[in-house]
Protein backbone atom coordinates (compact mmCIF):
# COMPACT_ATOMS: atom_id res chain seq x y z
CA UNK A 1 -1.19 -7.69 -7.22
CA UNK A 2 0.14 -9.47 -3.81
CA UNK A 3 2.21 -11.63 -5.75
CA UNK A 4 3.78 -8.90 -7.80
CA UNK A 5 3.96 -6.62 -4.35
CA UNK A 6 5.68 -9.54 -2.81
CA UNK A 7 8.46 -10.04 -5.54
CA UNK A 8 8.96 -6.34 -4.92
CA UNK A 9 9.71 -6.69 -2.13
CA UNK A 10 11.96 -8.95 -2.24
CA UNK A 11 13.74 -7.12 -4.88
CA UNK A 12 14.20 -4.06 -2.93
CA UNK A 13 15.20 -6.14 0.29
CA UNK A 14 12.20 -4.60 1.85
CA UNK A 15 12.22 -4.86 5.86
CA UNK A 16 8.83 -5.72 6.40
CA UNK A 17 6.75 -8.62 5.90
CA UNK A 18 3.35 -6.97 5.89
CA UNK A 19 1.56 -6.64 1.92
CA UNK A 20 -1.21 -4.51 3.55
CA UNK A 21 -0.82 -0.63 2.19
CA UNK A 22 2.40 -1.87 0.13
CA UNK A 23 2.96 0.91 -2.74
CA UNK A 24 3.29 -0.67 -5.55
CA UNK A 25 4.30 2.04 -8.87
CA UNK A 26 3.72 1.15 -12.66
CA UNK A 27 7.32 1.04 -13.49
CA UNK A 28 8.43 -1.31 -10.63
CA UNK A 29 5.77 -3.25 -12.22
CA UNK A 30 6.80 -2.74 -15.43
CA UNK A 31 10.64 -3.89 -14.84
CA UNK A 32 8.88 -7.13 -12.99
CA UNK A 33 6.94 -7.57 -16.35
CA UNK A 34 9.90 -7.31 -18.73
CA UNK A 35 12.32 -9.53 -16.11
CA UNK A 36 9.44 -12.22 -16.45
CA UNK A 37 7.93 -12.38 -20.09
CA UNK A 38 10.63 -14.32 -21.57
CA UNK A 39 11.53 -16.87 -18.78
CA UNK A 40 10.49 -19.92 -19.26
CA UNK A 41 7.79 -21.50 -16.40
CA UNK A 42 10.29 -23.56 -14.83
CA UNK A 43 12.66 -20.39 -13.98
CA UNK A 44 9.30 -18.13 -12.93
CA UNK A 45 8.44 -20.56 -10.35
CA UNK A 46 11.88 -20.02 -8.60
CA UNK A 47 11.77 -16.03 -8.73
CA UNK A 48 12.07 -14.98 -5.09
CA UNK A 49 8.29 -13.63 -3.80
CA UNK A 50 6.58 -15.77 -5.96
CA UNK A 51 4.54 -18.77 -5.48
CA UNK A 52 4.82 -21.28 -7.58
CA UNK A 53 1.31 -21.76 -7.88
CA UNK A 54 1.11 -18.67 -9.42
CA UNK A 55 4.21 -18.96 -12.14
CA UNK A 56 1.87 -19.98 -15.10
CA UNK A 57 -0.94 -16.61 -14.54
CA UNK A 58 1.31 -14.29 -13.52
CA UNK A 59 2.56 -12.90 -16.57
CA UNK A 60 -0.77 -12.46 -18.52
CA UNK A 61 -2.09 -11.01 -15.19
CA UNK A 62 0.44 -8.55 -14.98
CA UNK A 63 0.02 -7.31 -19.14
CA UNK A 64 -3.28 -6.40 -17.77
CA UNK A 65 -2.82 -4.61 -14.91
CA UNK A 66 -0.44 -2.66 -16.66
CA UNK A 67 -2.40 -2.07 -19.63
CA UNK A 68 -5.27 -1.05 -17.11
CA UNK A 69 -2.98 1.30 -15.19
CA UNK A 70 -1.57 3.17 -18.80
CA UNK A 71 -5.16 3.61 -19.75
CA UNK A 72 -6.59 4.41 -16.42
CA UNK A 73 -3.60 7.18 -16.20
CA UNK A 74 -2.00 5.52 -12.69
CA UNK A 75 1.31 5.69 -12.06
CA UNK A 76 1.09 3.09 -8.25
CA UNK A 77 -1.20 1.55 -6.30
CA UNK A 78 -1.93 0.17 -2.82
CA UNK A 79 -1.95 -2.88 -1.97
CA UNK A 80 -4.61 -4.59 -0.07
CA UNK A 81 -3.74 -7.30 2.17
CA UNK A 82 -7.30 -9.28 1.55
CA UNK A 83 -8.40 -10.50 -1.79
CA UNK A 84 -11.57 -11.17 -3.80
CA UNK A 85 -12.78 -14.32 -1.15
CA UNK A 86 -12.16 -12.67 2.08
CA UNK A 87 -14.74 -9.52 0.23
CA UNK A 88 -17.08 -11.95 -1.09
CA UNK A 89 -17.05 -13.69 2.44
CA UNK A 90 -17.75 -10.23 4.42
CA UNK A 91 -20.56 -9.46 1.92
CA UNK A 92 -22.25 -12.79 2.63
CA UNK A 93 -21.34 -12.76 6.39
CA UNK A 94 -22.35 -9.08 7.29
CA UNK A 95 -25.22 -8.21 4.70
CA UNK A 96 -27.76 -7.57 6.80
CA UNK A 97 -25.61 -4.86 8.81
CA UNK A 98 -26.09 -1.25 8.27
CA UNK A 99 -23.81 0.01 5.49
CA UNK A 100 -21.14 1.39 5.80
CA UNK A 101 -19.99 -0.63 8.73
CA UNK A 102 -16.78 1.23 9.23
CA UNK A 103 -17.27 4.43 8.04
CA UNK A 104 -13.67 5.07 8.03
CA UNK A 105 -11.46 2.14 6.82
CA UNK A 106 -7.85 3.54 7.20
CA UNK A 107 -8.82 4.74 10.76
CA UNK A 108 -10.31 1.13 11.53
CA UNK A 109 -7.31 -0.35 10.40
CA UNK A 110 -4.75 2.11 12.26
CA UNK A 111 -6.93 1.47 15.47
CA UNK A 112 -5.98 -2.26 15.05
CA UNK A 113 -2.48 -1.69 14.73
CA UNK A 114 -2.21 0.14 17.89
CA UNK A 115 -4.26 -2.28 19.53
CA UNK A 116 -1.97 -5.28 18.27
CA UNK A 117 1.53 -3.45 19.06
CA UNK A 118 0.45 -1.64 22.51
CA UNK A 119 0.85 1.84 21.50
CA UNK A 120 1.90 3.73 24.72
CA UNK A 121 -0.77 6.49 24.12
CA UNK A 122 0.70 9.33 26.06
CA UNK A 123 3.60 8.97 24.53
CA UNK A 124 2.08 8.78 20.82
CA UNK A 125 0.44 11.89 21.49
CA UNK A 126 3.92 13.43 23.06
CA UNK A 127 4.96 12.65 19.45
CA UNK A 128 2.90 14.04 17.15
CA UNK A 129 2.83 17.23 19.38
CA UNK A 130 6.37 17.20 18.57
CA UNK A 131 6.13 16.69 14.87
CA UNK A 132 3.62 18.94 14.23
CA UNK A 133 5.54 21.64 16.47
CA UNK A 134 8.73 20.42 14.10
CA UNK A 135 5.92 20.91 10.67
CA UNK A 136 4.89 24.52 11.82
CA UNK A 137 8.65 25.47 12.62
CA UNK A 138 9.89 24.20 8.91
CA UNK A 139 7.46 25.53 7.25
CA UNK A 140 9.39 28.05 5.47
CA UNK A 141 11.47 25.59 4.65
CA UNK A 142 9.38 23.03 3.36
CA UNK A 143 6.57 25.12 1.70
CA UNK A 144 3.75 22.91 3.00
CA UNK A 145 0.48 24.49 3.93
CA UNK A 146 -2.63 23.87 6.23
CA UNK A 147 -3.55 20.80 3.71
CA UNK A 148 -0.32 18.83 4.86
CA UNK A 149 -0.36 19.73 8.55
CA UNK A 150 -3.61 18.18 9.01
CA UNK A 151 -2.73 15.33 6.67
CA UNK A 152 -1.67 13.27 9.96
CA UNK A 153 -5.47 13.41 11.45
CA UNK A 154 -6.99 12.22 8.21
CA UNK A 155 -4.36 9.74 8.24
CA UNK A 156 -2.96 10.33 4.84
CA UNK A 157 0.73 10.51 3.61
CA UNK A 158 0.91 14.48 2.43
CA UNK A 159 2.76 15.12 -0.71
CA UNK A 160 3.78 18.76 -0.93
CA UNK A 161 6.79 20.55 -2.81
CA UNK A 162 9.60 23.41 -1.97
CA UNK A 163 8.55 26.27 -3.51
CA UNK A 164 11.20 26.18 -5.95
C-alpha cells in the first residue's frame, strides 16, 4: 500500500513527502493497476515512487487489494506510515503494558506533530476560534450541522453536503 501511495504521489505531483494518513481511493489504484499489468519488469522498476525491490510483487499485490476493496465495498483507504514489522515489534516490545496504551491514536499522533513543528499554541487556538466562528456563520450556506462542527475536536475530516 506505501508503494502504491508513493507512486501516487508522484503522479499527482503531491507536495508532501509524508505516506502517514495518505488517502489512497480504489480508482487511483485501479489506473496504477492497469498502467502496470502489461509492462514488462524492467520498465516497472523505473516507474517514479517505486522501489525497485518491489517491481516483481507489486502487481499481484495490487490485484488483491483491489479485489479485497470491490468485495469489502471500499472506495479509499489510509495509509499508515508503519508496516507489519514495526506492529509485530511493538507487540513484542510493549506486551506486558496495559492495553490500550494510547487510547486515542489520531490524537497521539497529532500531539507529536505539534510537538515536532512547535505549534505556537495561542495562536492555534486563535485559529480554530476563528474557523469555527467562520463554520457557525456559513452555516446556511454550507448545510453542515452539529456533527461537522465538532468534527475538528474528534479530529476527523467532516464530510457534509449543500442541501441541494
Amino acid at each position: 500500500m506505501r508503494a502504491l501511495a508513493k507512486m501516487d504521489q508522484r503522479r499527482r505531483n503531491y507536495p508532501l513527502d509524508r505516506l502517514h494518513g495518505y488517502v489512497l481511493t480504489l480508482p487511483a489504484i485501479e489506473t496504477l493497476l492497469h498502467e502496470m499489468e502489461d509492462l514488462p519488469l524492467s520498465k516497472r522498476e523505473k516507474l517514479p515512487g517505486l522501489n525497485s525491490d518491489r517491481a516483481d510483487v507489486i502487481v499481484g499485490g495490487t490485484l488483491a487489494l483491489t479485489r479485497l476493496m470491490r468485495l469489502g465495498g471500499y472506495h479509499d483507504l489510509i495509509v499508515c506510515g508503519q508496516g507489519l514489522r514495526e506492529g509485530l515489534f511493538y507487540e513484542q516490545f510493549l506486551r506486558d503494558q496495559p492495553a490500550p496504551l494510547v487510547p486515542d491514536v489520531r490524537a497521539f499522533s497529532l500531539a507529536n506533530l505539534t510537538e515536532l513543528y512547535a505549534v505556537a499554541w495561542t495562536h492555534a487556538r486563535h485559529v480554530e476560534a476563528l474557523a469555527v466562528s467562520l463554520f457557525d456563520q456559513l452555516r446556511p450556506l454550507h448545510g453542515c450541522g452539529s456533527f461537522e462542527r465538532a468534527a475538528h475536536r474528534r479530529g476527523t475530516a467532516a464530510r457534509c453536503r449543500r442541501g441541494d
